[in-house]
C-alpha atoms as a PDB file:
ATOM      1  CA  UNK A   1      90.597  90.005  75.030  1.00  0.00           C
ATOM      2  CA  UNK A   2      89.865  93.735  74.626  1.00  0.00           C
ATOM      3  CA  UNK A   3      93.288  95.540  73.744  1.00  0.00           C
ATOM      4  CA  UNK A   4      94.219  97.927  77.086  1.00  0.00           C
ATOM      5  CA  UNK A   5      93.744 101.440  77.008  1.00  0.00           C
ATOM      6  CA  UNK A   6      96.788 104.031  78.521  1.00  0.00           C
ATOM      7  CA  UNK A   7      95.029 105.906  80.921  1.00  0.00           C
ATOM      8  CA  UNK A   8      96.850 109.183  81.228  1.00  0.00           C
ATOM      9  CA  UNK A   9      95.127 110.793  84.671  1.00  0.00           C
ATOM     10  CA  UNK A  10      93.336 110.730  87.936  1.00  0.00           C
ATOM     11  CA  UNK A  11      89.902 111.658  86.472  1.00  0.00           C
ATOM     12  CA  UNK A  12      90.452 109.288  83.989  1.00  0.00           C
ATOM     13  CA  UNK A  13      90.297 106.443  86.418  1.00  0.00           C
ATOM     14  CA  UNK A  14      87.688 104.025  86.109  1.00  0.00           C
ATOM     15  CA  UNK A  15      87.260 100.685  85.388  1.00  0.00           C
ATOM     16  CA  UNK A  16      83.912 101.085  83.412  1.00  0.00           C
ATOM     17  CA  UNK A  17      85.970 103.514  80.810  1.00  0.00           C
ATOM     18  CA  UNK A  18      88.736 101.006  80.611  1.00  0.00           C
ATOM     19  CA  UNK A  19      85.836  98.309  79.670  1.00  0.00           C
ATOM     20  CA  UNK A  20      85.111  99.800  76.890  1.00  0.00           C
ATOM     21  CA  UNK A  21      86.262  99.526  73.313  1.00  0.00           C
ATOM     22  CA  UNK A  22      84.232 102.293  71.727  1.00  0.00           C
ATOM     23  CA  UNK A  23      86.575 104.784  70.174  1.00  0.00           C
ATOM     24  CA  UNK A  24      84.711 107.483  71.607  1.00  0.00           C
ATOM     25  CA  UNK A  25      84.637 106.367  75.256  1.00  0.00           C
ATOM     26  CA  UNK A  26      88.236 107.657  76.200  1.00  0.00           C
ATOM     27  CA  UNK A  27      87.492 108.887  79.688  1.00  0.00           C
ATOM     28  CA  UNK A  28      85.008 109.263  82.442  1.00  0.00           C
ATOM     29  CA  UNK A  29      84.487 113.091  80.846  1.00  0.00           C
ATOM     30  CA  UNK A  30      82.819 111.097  77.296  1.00  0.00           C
ATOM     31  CA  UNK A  31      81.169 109.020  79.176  1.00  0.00           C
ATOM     32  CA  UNK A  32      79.253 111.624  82.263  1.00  0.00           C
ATOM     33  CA  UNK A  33      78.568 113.574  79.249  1.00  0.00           C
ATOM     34  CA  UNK A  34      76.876 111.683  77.177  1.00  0.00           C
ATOM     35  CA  UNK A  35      79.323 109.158  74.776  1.00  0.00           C
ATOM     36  CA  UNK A  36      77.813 105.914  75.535  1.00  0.00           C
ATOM     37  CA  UNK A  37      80.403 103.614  76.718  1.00  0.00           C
ATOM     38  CA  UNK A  38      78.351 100.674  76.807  1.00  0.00           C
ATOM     39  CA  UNK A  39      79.455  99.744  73.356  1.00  0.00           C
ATOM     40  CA  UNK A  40      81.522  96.904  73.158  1.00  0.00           C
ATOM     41  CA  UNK A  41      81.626  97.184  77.138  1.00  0.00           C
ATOM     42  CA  UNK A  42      82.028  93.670  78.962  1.00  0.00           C
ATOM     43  CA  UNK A  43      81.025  95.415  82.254  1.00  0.00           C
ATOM     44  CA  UNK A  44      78.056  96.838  81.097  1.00  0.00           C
ATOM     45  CA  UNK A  45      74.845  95.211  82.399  1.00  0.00           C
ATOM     46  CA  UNK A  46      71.673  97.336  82.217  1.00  0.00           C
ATOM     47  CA  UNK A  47      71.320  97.261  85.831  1.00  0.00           C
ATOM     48  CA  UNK A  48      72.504 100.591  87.774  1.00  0.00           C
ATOM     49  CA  UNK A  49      75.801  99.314  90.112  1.00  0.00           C
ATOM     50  CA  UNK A  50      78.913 101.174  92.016  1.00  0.00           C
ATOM     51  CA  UNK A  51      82.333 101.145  90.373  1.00  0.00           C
ATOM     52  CA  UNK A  52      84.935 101.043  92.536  1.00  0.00           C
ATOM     53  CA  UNK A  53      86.459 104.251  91.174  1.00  0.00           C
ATOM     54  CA  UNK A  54      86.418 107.596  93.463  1.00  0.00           C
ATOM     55  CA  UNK A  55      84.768 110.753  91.963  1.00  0.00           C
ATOM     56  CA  UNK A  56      88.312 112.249  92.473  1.00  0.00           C
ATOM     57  CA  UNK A  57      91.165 112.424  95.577  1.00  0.00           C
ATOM     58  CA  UNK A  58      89.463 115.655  97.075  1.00  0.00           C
ATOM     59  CA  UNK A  59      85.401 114.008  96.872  1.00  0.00           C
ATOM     60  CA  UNK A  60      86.403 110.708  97.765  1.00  0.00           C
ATOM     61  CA  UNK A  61      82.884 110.056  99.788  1.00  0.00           C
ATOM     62  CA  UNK A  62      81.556 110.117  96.118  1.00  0.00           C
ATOM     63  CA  UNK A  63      82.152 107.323  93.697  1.00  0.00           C
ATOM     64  CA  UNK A  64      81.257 106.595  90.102  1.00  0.00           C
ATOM     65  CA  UNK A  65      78.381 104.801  89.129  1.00  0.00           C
ATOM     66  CA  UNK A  66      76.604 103.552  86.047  1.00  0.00           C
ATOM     67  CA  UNK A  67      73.013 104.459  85.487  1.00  0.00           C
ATOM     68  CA  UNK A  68      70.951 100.867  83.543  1.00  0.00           C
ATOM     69  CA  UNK A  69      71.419 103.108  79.713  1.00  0.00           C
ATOM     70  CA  UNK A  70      75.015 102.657  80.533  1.00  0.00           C
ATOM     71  CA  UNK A  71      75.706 106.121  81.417  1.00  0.00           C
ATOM     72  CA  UNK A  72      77.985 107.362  84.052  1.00  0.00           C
ATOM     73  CA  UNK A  73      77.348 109.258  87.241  1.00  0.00           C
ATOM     74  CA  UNK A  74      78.960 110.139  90.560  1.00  0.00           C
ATOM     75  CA  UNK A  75      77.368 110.728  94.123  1.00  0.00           C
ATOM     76  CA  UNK A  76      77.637 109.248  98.123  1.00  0.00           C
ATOM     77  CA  UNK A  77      78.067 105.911  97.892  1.00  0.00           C
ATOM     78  CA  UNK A  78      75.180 105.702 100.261  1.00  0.00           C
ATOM     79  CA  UNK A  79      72.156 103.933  98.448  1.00  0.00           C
ATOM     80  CA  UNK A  80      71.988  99.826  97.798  1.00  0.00           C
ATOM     81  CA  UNK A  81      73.014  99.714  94.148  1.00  0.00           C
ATOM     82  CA  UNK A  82      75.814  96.562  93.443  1.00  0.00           C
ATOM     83  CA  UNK A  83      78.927  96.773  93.064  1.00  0.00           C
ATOM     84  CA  UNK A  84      81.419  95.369  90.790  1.00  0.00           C
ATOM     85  CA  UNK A  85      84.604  95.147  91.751  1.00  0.00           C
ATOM     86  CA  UNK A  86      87.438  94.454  89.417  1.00  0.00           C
ATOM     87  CA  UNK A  87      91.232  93.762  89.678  1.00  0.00           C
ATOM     88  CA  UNK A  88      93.330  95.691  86.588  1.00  0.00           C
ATOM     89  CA  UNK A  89      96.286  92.787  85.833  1.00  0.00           C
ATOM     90  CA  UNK A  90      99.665  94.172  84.781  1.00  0.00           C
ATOM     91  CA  UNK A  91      99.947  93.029  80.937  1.00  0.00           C
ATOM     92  CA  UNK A  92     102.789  91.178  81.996  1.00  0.00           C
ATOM     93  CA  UNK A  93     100.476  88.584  83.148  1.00  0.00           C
ATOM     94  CA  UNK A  94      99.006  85.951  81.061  1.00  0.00           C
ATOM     95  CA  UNK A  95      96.067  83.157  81.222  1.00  0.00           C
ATOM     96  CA  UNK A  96      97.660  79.820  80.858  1.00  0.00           C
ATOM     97  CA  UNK A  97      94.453  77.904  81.033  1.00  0.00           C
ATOM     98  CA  UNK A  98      91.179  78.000  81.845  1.00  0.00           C
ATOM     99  CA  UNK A  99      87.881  79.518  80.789  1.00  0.00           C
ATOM    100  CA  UNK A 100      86.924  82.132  83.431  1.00  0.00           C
ATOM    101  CA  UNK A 101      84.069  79.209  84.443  1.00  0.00           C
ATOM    102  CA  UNK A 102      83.489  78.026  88.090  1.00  0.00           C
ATOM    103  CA  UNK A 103      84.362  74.495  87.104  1.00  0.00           C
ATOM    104  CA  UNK A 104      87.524  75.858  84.923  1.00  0.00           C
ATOM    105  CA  UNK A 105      88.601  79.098  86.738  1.00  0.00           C
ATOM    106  CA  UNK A 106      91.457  81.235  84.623  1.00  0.00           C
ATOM    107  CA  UNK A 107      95.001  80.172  85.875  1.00  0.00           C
ATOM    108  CA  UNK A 108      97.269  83.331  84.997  1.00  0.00           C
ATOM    109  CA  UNK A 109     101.399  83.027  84.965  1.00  0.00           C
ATOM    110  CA  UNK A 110     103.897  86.388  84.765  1.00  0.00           C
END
């Protein structure tokens, strides 16, 4: 599993980001801007889909997205792109057994 990352404010919020163990994808900023967070990215897909992250707590009709390069951008969360929601575990919590399959879903313990 992908070692977490401290994530130290608001704008700095996304799930994508967090994804990510490129050294040079630190925040939504590197990643809008042109570091490609895509490397070493579980969540990236080379599709264009929602994240569940808001563009920030005064815009939050606008949400981030991820363009199919792996790129990140923000607008209305108004067109039909997917969405990927995730859940961010404490790292207090542990998989006990399982392999993430349908047939063999994870079982996690604290």
């Amino acid at each position: 599993m992908p070692e977490s990352k401290k994530i130290n404010s608001y704008y700095e919020e996304n799930e994508y980001v967090r994804a990510s163990t490129y050294s040079r994808c630190t925040d939504v900023a590197a990643a809008f801007n042109g570091t490609d967070c895509k490397n070493n990215n579980w969540m990236y897909l080379n599709d264009i889909w929602w994240t569940m992250s808001t563009y920030s707590s005064s815009y939050s009709s606008n949400v981030w997205g991820v363009y199919s390069d792996g790129y990140l951008f923000y607008n209305l969360a108004t067109s039909t792109d997917s969405v990927r929601p995730v859940v961010t575990l404490s790292p207090d919590v542990k998989i006990t057994s399982g392999d993430g399959s349908s047939s063999s879903p994870y079982e996690l313990s604290l």
